[in-house]
PDB file of N, CA and C in Angstrom:
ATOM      1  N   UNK A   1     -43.995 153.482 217.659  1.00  0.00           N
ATOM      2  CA  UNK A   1     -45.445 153.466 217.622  1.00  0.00           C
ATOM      3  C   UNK A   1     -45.982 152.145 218.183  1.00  0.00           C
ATOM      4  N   UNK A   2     -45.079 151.381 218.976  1.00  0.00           N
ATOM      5  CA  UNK A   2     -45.556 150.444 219.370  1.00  0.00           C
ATOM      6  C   UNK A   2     -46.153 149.886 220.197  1.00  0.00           C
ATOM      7  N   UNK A   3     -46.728 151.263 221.724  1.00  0.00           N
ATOM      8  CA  UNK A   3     -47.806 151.110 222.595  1.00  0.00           C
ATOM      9  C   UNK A   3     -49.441 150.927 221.863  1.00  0.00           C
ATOM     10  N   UNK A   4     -49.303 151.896 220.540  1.00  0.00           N
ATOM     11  CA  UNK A   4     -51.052 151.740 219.780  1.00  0.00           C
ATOM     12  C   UNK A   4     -50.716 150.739 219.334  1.00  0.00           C
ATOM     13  N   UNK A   5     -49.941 149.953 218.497  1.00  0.00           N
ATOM     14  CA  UNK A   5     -49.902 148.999 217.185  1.00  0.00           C
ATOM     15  C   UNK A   5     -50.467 147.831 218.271  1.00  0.00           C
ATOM     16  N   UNK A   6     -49.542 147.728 219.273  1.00  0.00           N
ATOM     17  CA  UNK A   6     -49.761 146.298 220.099  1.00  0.00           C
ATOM     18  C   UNK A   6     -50.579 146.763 221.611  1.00  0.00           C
ATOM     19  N   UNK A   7     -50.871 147.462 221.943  1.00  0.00           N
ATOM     20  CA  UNK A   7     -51.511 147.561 223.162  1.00  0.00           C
ATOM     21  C   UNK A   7     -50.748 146.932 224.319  1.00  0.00           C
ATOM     22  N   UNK A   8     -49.494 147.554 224.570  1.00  0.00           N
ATOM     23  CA  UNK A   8     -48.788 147.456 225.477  1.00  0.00           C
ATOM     24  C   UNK A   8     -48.553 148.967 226.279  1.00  0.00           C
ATOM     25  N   UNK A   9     -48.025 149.073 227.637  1.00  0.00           N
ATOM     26  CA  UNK A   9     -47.142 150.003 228.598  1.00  0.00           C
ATOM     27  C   UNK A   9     -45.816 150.229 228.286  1.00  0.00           C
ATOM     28  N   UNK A  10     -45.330 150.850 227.600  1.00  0.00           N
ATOM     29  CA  UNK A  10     -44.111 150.564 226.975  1.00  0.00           C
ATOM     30  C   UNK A  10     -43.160 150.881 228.250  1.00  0.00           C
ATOM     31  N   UNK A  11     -43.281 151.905 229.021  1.00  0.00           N
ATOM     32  CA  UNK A  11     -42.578 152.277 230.296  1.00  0.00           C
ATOM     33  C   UNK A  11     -42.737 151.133 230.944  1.00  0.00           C
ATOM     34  N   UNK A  12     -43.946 150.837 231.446  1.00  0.00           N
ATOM     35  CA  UNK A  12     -44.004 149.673 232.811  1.00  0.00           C
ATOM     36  C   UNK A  12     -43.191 148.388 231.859  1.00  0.00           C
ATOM     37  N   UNK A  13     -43.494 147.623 230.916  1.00  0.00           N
ATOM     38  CA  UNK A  13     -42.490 146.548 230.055  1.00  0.00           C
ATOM     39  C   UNK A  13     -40.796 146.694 230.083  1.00  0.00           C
ATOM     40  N   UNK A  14     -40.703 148.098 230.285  1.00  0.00           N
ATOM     41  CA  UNK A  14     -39.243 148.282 230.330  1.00  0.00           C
ATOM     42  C   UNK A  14     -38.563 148.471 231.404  1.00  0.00           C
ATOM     43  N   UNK A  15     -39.566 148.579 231.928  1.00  0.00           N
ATOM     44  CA  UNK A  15     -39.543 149.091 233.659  1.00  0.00           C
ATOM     45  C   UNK A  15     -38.981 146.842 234.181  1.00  0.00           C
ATOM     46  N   UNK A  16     -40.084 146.430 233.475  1.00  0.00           N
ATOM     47  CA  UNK A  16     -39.941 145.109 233.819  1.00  0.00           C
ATOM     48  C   UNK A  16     -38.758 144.082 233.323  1.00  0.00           C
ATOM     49  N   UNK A  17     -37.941 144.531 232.405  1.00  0.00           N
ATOM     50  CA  UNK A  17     -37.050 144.586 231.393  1.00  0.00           C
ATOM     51  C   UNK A  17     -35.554 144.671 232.310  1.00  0.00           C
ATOM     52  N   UNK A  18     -35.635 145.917 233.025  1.00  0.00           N
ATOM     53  CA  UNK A  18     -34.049 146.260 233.008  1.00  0.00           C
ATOM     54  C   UNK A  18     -34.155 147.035 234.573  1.00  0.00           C
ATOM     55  N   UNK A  19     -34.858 147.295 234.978  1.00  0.00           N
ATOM     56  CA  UNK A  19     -35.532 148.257 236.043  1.00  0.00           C
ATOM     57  C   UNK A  19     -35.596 149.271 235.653  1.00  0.00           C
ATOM     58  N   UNK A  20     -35.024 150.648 236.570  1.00  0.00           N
ATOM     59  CA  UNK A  20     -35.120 152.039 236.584  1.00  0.00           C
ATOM     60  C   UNK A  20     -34.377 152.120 235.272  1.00  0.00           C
ATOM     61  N   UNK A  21     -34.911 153.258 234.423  1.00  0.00           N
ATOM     62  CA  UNK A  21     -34.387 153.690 233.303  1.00  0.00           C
ATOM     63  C   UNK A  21     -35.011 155.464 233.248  1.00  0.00           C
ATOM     64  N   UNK A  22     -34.027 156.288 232.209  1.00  0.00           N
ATOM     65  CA  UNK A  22     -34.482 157.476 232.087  1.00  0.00           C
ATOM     66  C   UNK A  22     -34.803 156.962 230.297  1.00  0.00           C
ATOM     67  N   UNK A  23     -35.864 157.785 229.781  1.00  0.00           N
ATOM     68  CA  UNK A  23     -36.288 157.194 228.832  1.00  0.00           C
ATOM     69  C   UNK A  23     -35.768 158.454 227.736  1.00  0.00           C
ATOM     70  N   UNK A  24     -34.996 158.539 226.477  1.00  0.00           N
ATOM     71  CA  UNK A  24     -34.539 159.434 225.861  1.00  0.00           C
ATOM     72  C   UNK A  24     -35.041 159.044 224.831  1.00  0.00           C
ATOM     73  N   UNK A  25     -35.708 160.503 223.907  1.00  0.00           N
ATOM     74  CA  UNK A  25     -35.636 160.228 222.676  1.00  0.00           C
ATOM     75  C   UNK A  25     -35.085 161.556 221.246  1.00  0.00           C
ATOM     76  N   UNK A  26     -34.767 160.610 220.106  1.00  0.00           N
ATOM     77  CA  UNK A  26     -33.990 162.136 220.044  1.00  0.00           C
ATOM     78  C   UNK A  26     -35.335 163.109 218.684  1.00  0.00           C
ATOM     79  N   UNK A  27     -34.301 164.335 219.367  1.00  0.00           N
ATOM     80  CA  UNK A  27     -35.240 165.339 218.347  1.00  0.00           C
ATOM     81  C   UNK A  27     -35.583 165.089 216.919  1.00  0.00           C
ATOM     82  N   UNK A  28     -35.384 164.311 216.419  1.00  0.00           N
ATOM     83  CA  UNK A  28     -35.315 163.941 214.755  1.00  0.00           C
ATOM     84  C   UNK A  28     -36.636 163.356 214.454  1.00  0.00           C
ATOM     85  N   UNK A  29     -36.086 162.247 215.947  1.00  0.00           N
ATOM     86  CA  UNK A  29     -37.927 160.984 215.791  1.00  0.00           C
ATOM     87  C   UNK A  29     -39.052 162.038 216.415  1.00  0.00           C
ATOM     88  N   UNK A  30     -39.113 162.845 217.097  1.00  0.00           N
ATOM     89  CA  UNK A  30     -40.067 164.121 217.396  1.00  0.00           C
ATOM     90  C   UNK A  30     -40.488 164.633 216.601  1.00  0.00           C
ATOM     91  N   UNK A  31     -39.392 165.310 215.566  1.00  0.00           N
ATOM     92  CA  UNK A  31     -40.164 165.852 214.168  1.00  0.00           C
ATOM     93  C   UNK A  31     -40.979 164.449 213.117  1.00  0.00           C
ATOM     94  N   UNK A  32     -40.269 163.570 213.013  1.00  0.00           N
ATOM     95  CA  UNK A  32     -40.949 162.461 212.052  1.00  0.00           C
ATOM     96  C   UNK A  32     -42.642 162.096 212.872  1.00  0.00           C
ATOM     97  N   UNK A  33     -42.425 161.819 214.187  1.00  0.00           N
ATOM     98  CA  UNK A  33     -43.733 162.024 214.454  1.00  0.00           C
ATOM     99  C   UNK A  33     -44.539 162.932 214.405  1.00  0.00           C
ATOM    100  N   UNK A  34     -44.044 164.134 214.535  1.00  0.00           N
ATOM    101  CA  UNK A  34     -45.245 164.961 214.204  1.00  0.00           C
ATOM    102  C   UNK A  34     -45.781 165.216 212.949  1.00  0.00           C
ATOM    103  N   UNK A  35     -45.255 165.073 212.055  1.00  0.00           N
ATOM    104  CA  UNK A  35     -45.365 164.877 211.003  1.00  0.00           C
ATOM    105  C   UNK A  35     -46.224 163.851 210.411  1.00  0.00           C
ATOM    106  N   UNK A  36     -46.067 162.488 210.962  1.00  0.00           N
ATOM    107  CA  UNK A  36     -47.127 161.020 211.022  1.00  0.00           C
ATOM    108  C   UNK A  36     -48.260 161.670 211.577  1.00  0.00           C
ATOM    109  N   UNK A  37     -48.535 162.419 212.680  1.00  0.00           N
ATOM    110  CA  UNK A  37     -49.692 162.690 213.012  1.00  0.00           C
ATOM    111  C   UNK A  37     -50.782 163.437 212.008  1.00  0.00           C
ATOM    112  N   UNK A  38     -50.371 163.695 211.105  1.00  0.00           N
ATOM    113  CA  UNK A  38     -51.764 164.384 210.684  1.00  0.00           C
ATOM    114  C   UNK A  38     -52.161 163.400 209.833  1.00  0.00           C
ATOM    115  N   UNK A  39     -51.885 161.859 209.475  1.00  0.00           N
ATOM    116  CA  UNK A  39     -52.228 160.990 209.029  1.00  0.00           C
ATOM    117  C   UNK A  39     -53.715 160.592 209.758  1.00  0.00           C
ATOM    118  N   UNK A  40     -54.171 159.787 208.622  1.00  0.00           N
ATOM    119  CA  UNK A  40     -55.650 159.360 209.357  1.00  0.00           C
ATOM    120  C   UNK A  40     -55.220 157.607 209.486  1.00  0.00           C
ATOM    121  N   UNK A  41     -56.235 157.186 210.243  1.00  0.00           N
ATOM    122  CA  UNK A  41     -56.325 155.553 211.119  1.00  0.00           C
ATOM    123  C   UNK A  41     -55.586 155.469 211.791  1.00  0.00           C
ATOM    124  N   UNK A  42     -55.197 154.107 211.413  1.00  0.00           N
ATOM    125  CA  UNK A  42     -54.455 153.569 212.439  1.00  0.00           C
ATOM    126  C   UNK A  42     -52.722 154.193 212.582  1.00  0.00           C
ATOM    127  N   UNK A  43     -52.147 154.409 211.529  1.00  0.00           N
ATOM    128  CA  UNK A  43     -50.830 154.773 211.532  1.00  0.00           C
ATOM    129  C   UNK A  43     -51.162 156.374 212.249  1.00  0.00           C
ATOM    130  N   UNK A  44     -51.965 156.885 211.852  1.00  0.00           N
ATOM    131  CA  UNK A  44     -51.590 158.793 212.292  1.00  0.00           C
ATOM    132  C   UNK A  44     -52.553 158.585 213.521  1.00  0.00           C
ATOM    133  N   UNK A  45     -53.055 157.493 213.933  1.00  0.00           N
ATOM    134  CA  UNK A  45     -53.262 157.389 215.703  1.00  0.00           C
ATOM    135  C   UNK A  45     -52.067 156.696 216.457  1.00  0.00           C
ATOM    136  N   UNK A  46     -51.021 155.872 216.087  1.00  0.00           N
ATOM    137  CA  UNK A  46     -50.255 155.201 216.490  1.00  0.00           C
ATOM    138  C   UNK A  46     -49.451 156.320 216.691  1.00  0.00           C
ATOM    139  N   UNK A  47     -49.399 157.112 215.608  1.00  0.00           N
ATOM    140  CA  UNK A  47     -47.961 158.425 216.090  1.00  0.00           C
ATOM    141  C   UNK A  47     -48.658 158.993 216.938  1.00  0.00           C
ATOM    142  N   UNK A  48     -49.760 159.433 216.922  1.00  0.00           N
ATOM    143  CA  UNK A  48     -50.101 160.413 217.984  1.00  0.00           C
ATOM    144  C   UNK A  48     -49.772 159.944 219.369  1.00  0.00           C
ATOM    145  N   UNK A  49     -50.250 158.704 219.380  1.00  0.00           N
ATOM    146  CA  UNK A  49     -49.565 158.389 220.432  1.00  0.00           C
ATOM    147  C   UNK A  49     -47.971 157.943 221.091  1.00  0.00           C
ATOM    148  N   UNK A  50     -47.480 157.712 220.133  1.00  0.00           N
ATOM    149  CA  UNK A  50     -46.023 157.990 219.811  1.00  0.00           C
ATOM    150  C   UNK A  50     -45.131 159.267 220.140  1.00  0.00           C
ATOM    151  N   UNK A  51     -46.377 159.775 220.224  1.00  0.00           N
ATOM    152  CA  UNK A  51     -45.517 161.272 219.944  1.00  0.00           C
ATOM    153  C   UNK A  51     -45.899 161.716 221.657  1.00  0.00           C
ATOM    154  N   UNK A  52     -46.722 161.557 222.170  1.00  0.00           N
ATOM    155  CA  UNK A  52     -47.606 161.936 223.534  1.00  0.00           C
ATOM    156  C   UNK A  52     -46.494 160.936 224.272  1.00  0.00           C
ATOM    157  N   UNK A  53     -45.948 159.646 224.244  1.00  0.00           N
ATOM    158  CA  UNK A  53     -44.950 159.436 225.003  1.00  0.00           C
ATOM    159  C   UNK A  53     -43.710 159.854 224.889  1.00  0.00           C
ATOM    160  N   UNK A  54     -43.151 160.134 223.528  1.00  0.00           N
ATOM    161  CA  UNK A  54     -41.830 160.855 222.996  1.00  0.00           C
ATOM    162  C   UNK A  54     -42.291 162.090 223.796  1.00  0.00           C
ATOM    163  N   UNK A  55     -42.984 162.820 224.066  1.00  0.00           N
ATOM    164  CA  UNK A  55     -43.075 164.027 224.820  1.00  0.00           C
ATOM    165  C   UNK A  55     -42.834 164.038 226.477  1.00  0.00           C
ATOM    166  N   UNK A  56     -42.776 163.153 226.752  1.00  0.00           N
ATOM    167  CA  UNK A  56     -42.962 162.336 228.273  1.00  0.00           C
ATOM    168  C   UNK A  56     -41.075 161.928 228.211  1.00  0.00           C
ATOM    169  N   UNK A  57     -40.346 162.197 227.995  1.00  0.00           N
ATOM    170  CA  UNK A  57     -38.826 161.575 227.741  1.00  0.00           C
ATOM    171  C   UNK A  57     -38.200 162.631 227.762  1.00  0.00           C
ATOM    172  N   UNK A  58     -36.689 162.676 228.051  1.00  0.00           N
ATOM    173  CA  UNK A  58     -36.104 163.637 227.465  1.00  0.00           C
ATOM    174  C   UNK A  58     -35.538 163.435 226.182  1.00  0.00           C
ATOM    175  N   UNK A  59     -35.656 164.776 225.646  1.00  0.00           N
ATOM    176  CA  UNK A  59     -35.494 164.555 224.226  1.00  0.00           C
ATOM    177  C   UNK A  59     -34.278 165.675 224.059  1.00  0.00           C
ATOM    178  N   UNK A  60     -33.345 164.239 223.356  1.00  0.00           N
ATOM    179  CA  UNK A  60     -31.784 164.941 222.714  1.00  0.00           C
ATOM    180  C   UNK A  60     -32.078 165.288 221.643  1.00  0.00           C
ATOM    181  N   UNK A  61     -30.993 166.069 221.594  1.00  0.00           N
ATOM    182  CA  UNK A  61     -31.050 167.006 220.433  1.00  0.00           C
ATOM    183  C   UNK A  61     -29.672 166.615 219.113  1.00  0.00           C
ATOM    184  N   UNK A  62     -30.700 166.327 217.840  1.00  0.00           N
ATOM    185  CA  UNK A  62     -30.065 165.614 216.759  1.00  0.00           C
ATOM    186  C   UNK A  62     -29.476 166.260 215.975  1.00  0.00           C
ATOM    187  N   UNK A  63     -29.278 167.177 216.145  1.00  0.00           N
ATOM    188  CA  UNK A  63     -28.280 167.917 215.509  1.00  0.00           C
ATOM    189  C   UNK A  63     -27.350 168.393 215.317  1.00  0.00           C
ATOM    190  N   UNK A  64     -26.393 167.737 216.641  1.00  0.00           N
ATOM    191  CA  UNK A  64     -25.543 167.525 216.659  1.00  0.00           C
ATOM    192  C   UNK A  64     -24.759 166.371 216.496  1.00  0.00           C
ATOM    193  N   UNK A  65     -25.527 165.565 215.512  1.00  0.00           N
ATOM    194  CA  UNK A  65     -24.868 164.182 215.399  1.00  0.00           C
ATOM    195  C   UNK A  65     -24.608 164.271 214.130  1.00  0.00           C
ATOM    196  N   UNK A  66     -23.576 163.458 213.346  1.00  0.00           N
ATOM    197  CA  UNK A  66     -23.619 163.491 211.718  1.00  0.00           C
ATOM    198  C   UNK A  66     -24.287 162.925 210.797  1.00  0.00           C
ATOM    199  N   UNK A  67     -24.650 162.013 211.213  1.00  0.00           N
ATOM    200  CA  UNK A  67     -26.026 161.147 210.723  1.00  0.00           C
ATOM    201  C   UNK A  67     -26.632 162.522 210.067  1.00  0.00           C
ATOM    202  N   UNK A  68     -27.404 161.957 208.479  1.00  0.00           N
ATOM    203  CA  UNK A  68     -27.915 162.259 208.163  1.00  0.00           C
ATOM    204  C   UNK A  68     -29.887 162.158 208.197  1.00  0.00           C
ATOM    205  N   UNK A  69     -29.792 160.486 207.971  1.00  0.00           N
ATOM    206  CA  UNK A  69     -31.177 159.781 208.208  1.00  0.00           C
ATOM    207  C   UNK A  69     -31.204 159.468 209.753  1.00  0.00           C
ATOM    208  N   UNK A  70     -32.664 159.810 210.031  1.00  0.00           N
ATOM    209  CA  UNK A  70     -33.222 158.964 211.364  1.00  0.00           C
ATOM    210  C   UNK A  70     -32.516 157.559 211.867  1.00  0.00           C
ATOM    211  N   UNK A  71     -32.779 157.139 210.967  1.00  0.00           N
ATOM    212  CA  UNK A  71     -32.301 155.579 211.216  1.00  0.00           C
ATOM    213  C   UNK A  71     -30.510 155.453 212.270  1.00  0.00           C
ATOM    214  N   UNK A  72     -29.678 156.964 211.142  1.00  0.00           N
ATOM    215  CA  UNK A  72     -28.580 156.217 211.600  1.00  0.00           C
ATOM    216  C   UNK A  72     -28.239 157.638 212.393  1.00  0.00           C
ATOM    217  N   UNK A  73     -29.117 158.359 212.973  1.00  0.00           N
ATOM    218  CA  UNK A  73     -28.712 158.694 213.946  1.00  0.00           C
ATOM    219  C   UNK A  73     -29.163 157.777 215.227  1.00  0.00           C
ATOM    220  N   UNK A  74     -30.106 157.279 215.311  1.00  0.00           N
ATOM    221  CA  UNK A  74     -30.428 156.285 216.377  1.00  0.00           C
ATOM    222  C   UNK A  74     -29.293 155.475 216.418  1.00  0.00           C
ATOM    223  N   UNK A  75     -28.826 154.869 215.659  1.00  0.00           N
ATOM    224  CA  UNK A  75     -27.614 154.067 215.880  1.00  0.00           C
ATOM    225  C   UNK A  75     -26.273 154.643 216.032  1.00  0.00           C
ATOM    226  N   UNK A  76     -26.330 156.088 215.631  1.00  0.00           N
ATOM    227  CA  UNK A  76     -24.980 156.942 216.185  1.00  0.00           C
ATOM    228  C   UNK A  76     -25.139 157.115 217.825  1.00  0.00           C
ATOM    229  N   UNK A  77     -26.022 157.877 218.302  1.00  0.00           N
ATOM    230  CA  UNK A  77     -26.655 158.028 219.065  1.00  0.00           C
ATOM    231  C   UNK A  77     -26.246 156.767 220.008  1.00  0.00           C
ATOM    232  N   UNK A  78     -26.906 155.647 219.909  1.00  0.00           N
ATOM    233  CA  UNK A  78     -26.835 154.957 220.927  1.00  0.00           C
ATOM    234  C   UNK A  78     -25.396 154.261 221.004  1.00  0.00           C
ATOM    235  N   UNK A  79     -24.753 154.740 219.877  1.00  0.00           N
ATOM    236  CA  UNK A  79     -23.230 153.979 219.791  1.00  0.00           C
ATOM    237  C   UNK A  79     -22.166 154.844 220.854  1.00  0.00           C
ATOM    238  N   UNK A  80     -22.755 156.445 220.549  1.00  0.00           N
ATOM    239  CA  UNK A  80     -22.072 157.333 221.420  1.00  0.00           C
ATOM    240  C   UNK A  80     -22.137 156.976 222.975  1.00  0.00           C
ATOM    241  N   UNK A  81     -23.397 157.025 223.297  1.00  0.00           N
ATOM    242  CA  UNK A  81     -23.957 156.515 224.617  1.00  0.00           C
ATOM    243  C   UNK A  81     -23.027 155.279 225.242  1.00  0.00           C
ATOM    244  N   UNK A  82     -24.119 154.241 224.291  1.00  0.00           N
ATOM    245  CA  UNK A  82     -23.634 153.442 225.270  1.00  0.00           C
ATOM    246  C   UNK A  82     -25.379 152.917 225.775  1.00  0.00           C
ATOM    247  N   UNK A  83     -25.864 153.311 224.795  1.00  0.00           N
ATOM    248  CA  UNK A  83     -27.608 153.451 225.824  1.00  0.00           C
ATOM    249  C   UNK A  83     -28.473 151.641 225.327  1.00  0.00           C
ATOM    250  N   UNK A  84     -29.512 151.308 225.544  1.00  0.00           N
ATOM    251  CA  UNK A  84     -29.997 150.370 225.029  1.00  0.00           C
ATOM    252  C   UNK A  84     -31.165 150.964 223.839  1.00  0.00           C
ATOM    253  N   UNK A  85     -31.356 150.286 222.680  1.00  0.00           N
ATOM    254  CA  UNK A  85     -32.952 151.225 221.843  1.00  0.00           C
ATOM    255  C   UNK A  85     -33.948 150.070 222.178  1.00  0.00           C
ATOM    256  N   UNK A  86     -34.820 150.787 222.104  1.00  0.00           N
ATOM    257  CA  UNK A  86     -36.114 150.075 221.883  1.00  0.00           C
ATOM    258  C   UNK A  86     -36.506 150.437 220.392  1.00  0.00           C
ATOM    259  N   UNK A  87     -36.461 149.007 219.585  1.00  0.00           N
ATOM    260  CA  UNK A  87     -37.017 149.042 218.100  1.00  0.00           C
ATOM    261  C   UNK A  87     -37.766 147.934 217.640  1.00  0.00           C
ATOM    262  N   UNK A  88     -38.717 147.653 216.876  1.00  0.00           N
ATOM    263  CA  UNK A  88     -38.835 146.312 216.287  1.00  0.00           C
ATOM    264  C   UNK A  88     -38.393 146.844 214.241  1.00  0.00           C
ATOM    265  N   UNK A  89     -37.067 147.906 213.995  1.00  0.00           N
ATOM    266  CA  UNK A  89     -36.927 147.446 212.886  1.00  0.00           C
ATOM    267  C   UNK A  89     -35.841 147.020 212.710  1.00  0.00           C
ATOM    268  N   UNK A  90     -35.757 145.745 211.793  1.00  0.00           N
ATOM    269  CA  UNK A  90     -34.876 144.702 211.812  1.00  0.00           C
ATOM    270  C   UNK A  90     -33.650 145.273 211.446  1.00  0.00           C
ATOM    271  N   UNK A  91     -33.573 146.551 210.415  1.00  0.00           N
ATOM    272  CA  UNK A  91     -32.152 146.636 209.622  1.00  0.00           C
ATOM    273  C   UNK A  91     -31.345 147.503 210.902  1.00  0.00           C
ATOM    274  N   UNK A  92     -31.789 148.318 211.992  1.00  0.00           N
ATOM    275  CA  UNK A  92     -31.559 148.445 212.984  1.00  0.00           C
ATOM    276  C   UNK A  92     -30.995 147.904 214.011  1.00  0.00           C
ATOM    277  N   UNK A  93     -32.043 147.006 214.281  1.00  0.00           N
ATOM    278  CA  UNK A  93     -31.414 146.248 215.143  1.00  0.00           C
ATOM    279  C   UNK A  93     -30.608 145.274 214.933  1.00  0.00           C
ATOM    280  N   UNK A  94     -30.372 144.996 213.847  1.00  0.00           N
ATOM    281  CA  UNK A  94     -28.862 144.443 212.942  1.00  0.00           C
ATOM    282  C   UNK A  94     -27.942 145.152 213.368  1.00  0.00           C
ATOM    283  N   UNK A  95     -27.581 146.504 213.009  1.00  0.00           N
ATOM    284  CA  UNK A  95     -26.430 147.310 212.576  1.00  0.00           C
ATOM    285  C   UNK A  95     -26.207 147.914 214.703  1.00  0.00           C
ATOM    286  N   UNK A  96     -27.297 147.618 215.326  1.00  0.00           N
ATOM    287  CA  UNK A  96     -27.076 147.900 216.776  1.00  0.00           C
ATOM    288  C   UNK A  96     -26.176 146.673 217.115  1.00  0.00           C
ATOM    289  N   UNK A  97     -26.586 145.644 216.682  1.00  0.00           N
ATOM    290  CA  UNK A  97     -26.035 144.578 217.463  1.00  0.00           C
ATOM    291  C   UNK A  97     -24.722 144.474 217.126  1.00  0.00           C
ATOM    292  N   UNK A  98     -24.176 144.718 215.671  1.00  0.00           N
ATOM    293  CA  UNK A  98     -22.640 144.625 215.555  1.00  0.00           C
ATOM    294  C   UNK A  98     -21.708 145.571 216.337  1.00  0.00           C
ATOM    295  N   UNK A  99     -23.179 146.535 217.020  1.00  0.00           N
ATOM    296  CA  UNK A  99     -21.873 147.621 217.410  1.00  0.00           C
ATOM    297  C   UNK A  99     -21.743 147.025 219.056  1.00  0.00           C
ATOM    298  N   UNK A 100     -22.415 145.872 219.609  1.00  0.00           N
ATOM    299  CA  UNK A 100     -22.546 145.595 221.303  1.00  0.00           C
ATOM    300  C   UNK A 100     -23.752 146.378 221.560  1.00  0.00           C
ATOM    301  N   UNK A 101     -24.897 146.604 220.983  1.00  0.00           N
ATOM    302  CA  UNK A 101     -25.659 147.794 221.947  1.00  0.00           C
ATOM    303  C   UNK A 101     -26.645 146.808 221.980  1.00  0.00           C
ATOM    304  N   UNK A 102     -27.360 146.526 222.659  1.00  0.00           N
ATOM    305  CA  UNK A 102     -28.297 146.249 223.471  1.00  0.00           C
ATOM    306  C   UNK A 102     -29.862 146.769 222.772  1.00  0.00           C
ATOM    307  N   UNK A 103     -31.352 145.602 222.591  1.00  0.00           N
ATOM    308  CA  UNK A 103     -32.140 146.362 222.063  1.00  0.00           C
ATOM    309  C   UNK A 103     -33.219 145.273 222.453  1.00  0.00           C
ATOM    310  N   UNK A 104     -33.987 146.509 222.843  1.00  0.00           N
ATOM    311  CA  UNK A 104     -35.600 146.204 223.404  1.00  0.00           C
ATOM    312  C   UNK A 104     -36.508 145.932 222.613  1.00  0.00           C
ATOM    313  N   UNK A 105     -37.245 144.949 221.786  1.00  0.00           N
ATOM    314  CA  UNK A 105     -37.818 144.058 220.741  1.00  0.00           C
ATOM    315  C   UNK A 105     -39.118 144.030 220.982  1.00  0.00           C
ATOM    316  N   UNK A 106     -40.072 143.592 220.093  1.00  0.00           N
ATOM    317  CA  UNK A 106     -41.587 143.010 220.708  1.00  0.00           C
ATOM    318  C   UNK A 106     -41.170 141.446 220.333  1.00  0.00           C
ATOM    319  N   UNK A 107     -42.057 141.066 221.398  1.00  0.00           N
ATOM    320  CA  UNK A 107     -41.782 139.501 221.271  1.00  0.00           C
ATOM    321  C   UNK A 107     -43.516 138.758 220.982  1.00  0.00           C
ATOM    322  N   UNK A 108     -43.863 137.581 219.708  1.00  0.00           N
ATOM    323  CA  UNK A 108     -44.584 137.550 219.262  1.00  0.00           C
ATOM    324  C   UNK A 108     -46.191 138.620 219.609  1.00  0.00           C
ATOM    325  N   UNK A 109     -45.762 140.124 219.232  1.00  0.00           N
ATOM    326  CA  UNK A 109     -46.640 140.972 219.915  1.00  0.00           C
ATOM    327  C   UNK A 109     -47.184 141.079 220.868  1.00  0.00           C
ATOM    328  N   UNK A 110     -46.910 140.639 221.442  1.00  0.00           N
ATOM    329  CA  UNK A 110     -47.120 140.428 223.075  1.00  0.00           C
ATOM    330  C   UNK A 110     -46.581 141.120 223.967  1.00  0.00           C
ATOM    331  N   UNK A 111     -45.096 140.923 224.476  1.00  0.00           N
ATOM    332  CA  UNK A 111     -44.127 141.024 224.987  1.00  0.00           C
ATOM    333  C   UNK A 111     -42.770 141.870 224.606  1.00  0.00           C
ATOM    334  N   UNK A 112     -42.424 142.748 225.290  1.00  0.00           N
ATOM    335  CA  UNK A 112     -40.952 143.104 224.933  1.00  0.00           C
ATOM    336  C   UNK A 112     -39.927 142.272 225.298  1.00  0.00           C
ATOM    337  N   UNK A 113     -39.229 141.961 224.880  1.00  0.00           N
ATOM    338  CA  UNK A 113     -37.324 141.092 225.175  1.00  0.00           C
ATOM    339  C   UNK A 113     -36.392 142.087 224.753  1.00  0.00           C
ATOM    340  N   UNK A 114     -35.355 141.898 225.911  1.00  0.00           N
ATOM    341  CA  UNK A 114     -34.143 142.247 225.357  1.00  0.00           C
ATOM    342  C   UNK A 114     -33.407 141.709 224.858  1.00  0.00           C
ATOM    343  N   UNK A 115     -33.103 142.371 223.448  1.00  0.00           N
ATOM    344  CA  UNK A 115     -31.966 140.878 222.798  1.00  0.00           C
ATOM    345  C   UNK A 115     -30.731 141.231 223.272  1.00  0.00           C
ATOM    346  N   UNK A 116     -30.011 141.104 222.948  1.00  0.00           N
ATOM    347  CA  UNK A 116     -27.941 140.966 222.819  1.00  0.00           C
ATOM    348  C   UNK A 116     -27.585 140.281 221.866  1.00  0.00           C
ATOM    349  N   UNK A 117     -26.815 140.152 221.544  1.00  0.00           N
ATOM    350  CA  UNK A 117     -25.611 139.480 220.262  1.00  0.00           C
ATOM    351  C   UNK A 117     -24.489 139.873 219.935  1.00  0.00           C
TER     352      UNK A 117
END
């Protein structure tokens, strides 16, 4: 949700990031957003728009992963791959970094960075 929260291009930032990328997201975070959307303010406008770029991606399909929670299929997911995430949540991008994966951050709200570690 982090094109509404911060008023960024999340494509063109990533675009600026790493270059050409195909942008994936998986079916799990599709349902959790739609779901955020019928929220009112700022959070059930942030998914909406969340969800209007998750629609713009291809979207894998989570059900074939063993992960139970969102969380750790994103990190199955990108462990299988091999892929980079874009997240700003911390316990995430913890448990990405022990595995080598690569992750696309906001930087003092402003800016995306890619970390490593």
């Amino acid at each position: 949700m982090m094109p509404a929260q911060f008023q960024i291009d999340l494509f063109d930032e990533i675009r600026s990031l790493i270059g050409g990328f195909e942008p994936v997201v998986l079916s799990s975070i599709i349902g959790e957003l739609e779901g955020l959307t019928h929220g009112k303010g700022r959070d059930g406008a942030a998914a909406r728009c969340a969800l209007a770029l998750g629609n713009e991606c291809t979207i894998a399909d989570s059900r074939e992963l063993e992960s139970k929670s969102v969380d750790a299929q994103v990190i199955e997911y990108a462990t299988q791959i091999g892929c980079i995430v874009v997240t700003n949540d911390r316990r995430i991008r913890d448990a990405l970094f022990t595995r080598g994966i690569g992750v696309i951050s906001m930087r003092k709200q402003k800016k995306l960075e890619l970390l490593r570690r």
